[in-house]
N, C-alpha and C. Protein backbone atom coordinates (compact mmCIF):
# COMPACT_ATOMS: atom_id res chain seq x y z
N UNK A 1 -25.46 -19.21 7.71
CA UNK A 1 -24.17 -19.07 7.07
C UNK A 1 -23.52 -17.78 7.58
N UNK A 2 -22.37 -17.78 7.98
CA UNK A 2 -21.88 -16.74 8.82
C UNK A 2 -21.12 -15.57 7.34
N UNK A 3 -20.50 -14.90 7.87
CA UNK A 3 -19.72 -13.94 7.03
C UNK A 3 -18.53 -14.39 5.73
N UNK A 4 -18.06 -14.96 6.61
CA UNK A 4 -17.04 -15.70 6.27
C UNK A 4 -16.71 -17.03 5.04
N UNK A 5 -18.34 -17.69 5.66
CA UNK A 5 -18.76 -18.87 4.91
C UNK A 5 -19.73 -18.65 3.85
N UNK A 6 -19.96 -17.52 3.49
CA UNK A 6 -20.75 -17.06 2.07
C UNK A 6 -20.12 -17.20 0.97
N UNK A 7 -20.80 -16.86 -0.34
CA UNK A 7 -19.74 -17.04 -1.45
C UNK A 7 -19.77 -15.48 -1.63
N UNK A 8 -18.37 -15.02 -2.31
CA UNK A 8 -18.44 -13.94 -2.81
C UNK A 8 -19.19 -13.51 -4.19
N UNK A 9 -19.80 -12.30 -4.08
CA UNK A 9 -20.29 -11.53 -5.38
C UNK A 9 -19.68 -11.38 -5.98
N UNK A 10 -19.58 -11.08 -7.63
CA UNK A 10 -18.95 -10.36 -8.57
C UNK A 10 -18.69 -8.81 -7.68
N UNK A 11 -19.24 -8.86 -7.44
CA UNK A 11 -19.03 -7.19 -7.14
C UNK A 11 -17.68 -7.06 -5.44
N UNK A 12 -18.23 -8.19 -4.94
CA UNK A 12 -17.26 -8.09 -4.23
C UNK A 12 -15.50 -8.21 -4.23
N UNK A 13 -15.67 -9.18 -5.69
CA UNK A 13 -14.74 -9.69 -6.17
C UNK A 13 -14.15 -8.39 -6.88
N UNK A 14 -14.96 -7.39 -7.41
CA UNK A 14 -13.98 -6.65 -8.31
C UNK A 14 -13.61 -5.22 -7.09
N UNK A 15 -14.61 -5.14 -5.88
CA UNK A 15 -13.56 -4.53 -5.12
C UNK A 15 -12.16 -4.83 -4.74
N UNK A 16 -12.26 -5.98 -4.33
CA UNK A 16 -11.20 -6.45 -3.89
C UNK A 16 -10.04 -6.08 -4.79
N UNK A 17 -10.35 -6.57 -6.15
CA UNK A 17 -9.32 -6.06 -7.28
C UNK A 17 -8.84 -5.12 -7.42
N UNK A 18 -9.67 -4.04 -7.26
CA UNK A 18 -9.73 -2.74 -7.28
C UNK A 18 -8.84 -2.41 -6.64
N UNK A 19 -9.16 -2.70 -5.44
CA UNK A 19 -8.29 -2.29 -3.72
C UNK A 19 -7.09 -2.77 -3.71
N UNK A 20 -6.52 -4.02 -4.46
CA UNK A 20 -5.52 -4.25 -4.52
C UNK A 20 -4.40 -3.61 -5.72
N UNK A 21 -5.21 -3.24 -6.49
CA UNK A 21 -4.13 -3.00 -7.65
C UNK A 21 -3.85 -0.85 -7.19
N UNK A 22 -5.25 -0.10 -6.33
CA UNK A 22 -4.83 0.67 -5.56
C UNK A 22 -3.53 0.37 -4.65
N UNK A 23 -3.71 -0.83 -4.26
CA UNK A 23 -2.85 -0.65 -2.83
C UNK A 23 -1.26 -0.60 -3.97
N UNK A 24 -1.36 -1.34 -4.66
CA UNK A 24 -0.01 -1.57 -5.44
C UNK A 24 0.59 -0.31 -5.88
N UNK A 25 -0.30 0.63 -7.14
CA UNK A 25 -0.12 1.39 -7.74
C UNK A 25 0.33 2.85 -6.53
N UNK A 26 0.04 2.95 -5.76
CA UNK A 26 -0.18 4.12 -4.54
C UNK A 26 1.27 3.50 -4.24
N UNK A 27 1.48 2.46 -3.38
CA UNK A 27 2.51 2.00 -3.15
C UNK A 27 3.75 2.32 -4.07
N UNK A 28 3.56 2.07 -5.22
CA UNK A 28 4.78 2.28 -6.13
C UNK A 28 5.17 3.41 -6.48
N UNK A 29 4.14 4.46 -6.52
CA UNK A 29 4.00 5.64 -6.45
C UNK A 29 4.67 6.65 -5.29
N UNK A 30 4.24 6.11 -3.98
CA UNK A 30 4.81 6.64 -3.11
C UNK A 30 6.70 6.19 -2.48
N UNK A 31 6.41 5.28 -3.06
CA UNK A 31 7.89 4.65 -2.79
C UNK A 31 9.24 5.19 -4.01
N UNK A 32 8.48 5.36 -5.15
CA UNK A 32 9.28 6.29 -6.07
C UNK A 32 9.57 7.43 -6.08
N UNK A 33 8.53 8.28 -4.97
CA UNK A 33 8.52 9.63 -4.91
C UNK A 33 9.82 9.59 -3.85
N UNK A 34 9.35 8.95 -2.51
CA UNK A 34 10.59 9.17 -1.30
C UNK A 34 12.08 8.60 -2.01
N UNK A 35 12.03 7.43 -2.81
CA UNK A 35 13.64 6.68 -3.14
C UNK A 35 13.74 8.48 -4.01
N UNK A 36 13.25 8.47 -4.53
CA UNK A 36 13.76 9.74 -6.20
C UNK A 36 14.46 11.47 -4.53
N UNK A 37 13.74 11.43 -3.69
CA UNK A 37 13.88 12.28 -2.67
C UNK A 37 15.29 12.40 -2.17
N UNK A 38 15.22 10.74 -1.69
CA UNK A 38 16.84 9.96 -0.92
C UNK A 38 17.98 9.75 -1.62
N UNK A 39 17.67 9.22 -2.80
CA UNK A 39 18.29 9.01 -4.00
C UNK A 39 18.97 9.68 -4.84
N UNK A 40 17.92 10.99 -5.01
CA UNK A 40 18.00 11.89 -6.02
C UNK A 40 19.49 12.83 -6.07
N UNK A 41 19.76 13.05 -4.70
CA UNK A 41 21.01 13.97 -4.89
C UNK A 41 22.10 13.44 -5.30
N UNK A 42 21.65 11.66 -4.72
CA UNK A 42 23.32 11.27 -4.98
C UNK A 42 23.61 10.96 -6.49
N UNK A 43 22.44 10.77 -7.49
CA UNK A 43 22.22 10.51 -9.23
C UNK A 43 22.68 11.90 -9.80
N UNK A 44 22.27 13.21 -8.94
CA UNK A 44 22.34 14.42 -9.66
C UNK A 44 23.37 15.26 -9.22
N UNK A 45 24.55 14.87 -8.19
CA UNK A 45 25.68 15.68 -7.42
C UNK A 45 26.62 15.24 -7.46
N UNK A 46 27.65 15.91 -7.55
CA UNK A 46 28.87 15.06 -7.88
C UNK A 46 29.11 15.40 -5.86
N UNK A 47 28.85 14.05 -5.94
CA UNK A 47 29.51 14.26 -3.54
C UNK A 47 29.92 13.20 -3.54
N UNK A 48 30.40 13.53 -2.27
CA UNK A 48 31.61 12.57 -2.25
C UNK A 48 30.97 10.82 -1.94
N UNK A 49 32.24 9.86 -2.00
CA UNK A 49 31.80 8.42 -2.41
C UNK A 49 30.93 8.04 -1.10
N UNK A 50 31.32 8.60 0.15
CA UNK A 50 30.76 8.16 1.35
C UNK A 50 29.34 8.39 1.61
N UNK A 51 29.25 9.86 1.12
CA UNK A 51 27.52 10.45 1.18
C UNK A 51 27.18 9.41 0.23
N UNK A 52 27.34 9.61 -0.80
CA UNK A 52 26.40 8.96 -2.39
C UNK A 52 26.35 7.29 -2.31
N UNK A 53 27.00 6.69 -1.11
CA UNK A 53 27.11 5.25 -0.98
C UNK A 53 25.69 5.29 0.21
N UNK A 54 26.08 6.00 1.23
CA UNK A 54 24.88 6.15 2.57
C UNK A 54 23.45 6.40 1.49
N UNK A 55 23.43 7.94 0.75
CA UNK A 55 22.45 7.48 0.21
C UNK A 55 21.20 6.88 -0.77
N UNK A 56 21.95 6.09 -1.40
CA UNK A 56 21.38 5.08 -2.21
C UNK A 56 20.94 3.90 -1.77
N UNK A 57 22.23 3.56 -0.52
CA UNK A 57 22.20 2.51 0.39
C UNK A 57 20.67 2.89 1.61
N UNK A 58 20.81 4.03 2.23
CA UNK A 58 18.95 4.25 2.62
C UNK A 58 17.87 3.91 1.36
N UNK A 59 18.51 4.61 0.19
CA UNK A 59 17.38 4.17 -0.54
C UNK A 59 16.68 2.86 -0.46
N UNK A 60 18.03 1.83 -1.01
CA UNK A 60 17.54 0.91 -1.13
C UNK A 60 16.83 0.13 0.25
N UNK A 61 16.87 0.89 1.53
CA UNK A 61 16.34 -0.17 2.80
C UNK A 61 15.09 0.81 2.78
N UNK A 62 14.65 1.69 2.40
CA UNK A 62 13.31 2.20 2.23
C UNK A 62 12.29 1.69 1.63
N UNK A 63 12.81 1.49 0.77
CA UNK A 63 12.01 1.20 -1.02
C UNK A 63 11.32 0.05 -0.28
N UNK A 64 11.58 -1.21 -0.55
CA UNK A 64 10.73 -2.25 0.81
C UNK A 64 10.15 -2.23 1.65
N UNK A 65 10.67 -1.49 2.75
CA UNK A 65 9.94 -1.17 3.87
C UNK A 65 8.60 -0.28 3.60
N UNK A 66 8.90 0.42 2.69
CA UNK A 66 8.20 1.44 2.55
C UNK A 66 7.07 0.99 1.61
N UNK A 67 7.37 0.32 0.21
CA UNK A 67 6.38 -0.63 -0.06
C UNK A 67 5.48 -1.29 0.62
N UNK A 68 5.81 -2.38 1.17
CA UNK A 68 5.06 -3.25 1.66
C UNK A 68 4.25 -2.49 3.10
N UNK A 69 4.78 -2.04 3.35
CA UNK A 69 3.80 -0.58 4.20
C UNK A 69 2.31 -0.16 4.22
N UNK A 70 2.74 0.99 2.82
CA UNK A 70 1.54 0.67 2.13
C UNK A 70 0.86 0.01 1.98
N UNK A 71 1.21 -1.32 0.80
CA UNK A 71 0.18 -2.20 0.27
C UNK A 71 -0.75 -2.45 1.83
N UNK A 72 0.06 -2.53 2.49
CA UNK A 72 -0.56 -3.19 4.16
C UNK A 72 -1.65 -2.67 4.57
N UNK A 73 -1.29 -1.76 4.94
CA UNK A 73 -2.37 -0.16 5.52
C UNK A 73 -3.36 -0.21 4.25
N UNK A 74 -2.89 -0.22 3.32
CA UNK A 74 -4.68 -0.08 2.56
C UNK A 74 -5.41 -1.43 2.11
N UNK A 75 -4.68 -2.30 2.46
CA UNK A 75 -5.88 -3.50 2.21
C UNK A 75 -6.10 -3.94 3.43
N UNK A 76 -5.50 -3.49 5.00
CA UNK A 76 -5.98 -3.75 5.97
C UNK A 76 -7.04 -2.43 6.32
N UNK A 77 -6.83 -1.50 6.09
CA UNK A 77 -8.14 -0.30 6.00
C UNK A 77 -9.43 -0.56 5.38
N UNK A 78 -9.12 -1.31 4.04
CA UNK A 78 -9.84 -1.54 3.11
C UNK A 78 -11.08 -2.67 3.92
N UNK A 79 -10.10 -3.59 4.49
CA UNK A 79 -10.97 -5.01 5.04
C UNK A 79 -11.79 -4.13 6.38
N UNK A 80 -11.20 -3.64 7.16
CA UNK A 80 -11.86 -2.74 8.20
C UNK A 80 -13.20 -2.26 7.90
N UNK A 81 -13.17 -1.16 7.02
CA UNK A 81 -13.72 -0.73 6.19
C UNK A 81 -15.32 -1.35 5.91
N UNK A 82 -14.71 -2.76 5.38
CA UNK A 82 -15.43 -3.56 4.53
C UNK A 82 -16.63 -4.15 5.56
N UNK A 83 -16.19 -3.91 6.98
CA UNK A 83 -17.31 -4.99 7.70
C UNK A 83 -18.35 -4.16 7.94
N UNK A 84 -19.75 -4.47 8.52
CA UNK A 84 -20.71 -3.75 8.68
C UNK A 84 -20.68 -3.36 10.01
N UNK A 85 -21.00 -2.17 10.05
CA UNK A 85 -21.32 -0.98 11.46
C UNK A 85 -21.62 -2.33 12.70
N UNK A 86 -22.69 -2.26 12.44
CA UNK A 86 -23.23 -3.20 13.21
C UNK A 86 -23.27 -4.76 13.45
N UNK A 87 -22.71 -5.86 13.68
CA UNK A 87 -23.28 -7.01 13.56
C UNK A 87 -24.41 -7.82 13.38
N UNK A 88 -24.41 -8.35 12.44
CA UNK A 88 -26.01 -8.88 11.91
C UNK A 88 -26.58 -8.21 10.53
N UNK A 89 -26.57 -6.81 10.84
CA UNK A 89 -27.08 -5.78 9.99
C UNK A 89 -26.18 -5.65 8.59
N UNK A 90 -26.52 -6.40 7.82
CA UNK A 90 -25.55 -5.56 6.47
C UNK A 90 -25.98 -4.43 5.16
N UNK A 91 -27.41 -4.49 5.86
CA UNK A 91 -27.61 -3.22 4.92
C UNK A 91 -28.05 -1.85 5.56
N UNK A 92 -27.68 -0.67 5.16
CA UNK A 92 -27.50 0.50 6.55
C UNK A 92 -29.35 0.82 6.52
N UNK A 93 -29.90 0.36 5.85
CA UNK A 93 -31.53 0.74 6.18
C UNK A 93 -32.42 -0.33 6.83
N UNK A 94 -31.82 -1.81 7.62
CA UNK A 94 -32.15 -2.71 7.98
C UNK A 94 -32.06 -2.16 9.68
């Protein structure tokens, strides 16, 4: 039975969970910090309509990009991660 074609563990199962609701929470996190960055002057300054339109309008093409980014990079790190050193070998004292 190859890698692929095994059943998963409980345990594997609640990494995965884990790793995903990381990838989410980090994600939302970091995407609130940069929009609140881009964002922030034009909520807290009185400037003019052209700046405060440009940047809300970056905001909003960040926030996405910048999301789904994340989530990406850490559940594709995560899967990387996840395979063993070696082929064949899945336990590091084998």
């Amino acid at each position: 039975m190859t890698e692929h074609q095994r059943r998963r563990t409980q345990a594997d199962r609640d990494a995965i969970t884990v790793e995903i609701g990381y990838a989410l929470v980090s994600a939302a996190f970091a995407t609130a910090v940069v929009v609140g960055a881009v964002a922030g002057p034009a909520l807290l300054f009185d400037l003019p309509a052209p700046v405060e339109r440009s940047l809300k309008g970056a905001a909003v093409v960040i926030a996405p990009v910048l999301f789904l980014t994340r989530v990406v990079t850490v559940l594709v790190r995560f899967r990387r991660d996840a395979q063993p050193s070696q082929p064949g070998r899945t336990n590091p004292d084998s």
